[in-house]
C-alpha atoms as a PDB file:
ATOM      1  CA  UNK A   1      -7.220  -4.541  10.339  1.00  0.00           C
ATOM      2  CA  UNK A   2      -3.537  -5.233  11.014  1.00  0.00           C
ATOM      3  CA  UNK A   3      -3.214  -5.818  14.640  1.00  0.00           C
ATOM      4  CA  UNK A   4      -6.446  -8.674  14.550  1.00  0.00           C
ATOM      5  CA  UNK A   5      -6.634  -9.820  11.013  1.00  0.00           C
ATOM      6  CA  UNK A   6      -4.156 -10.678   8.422  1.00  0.00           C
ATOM      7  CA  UNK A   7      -5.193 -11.232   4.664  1.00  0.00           C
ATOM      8  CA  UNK A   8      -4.574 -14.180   2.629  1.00  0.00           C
ATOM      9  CA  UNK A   9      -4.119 -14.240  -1.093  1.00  0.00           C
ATOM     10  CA  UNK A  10      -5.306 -16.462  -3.492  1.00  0.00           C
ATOM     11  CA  UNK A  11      -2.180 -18.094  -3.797  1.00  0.00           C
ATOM     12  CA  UNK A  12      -2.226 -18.365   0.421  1.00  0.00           C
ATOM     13  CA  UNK A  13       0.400 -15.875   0.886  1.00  0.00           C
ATOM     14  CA  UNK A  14       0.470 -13.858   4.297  1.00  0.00           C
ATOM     15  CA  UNK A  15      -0.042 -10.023   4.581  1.00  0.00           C
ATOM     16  CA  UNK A  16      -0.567  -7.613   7.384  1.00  0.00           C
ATOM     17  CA  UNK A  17      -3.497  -6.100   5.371  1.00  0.00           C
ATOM     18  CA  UNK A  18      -5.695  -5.842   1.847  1.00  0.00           C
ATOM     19  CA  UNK A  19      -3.445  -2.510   1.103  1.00  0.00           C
ATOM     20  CA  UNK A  20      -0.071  -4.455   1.758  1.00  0.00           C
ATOM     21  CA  UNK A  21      -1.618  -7.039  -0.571  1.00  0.00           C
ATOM     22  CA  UNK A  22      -1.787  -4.779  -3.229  1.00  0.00           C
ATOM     23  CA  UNK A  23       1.500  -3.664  -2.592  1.00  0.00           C
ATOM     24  CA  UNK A  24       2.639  -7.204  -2.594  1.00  0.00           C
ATOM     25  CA  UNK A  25       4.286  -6.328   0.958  1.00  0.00           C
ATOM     26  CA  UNK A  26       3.935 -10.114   2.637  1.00  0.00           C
ATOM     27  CA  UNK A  27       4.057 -10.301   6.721  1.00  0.00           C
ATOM     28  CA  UNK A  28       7.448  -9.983   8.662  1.00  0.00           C
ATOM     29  CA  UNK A  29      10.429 -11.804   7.398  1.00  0.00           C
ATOM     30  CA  UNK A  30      10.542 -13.945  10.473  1.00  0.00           C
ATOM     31  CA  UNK A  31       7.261 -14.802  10.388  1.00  0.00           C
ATOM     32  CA  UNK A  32       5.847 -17.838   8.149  1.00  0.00           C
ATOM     33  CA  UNK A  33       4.386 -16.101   4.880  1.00  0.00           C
ATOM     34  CA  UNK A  34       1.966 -18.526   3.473  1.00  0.00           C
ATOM     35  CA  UNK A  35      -0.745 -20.355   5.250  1.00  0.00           C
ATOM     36  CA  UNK A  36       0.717 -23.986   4.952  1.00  0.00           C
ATOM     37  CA  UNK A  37       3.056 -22.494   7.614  1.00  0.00           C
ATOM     38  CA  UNK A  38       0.447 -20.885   9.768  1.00  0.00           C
ATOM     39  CA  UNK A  39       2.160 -20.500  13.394  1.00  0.00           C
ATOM     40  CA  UNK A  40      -0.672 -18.323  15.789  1.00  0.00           C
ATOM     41  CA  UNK A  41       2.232 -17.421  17.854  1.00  0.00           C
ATOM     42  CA  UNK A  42       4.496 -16.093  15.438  1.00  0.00           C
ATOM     43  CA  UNK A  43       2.083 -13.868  13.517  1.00  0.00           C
ATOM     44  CA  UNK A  44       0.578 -12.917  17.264  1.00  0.00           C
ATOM     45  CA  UNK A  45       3.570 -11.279  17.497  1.00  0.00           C
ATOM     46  CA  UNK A  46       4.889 -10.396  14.517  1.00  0.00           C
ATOM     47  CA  UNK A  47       5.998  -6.755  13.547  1.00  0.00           C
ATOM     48  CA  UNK A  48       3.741  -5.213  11.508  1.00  0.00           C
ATOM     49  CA  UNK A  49       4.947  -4.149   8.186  1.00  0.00           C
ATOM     50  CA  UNK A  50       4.443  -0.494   7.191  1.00  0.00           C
ATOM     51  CA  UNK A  51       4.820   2.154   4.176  1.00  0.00           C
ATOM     52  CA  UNK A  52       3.361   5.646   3.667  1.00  0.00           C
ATOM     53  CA  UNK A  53      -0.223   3.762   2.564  1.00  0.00           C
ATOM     54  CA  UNK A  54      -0.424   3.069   6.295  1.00  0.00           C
ATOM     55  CA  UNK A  55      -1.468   6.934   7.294  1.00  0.00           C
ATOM     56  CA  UNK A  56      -4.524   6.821   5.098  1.00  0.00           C
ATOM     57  CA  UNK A  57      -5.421   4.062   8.026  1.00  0.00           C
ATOM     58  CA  UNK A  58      -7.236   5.691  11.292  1.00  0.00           C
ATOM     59  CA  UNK A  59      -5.155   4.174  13.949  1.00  0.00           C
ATOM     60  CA  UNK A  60      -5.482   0.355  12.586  1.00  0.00           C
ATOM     61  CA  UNK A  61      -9.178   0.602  11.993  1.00  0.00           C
ATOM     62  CA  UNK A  62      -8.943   0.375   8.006  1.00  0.00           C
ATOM     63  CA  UNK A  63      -9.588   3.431   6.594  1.00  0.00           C
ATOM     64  CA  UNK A  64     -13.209   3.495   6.099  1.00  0.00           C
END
């Protein structure tokens, strides 16, 4: 899911994916974090944020 979707919250904050959004883990710092900022560009190339959650993921297919 990370590298072609993000996930919004309810609130419109940014993240990388739904397990980051549990975490509370937004999108890259340098990156706009809440969709009133959207920027295509910026999240196109954004660095994806990762934690130890991120190996129950096969290869950025979402882990089911």
């Amino acid at each position: 899911m990370c590298r072609r979707l993000i996930s919004i919250g309810w609130d419109g904050t940014l993240y990388d994916c739904d397990f980051n959004q549990i975490l509370g883990l937004t999108v890259d710092i340098n990156c706009p974090d809440h969709i009133r900022d959207f920027d295509y560009g910026l999240l196109a190339e954004r660095r994806i944020m990762t934690d130890n959650h991120c190996f129950a993921c096969t290869a950025g297919q979402g882990s089911t």
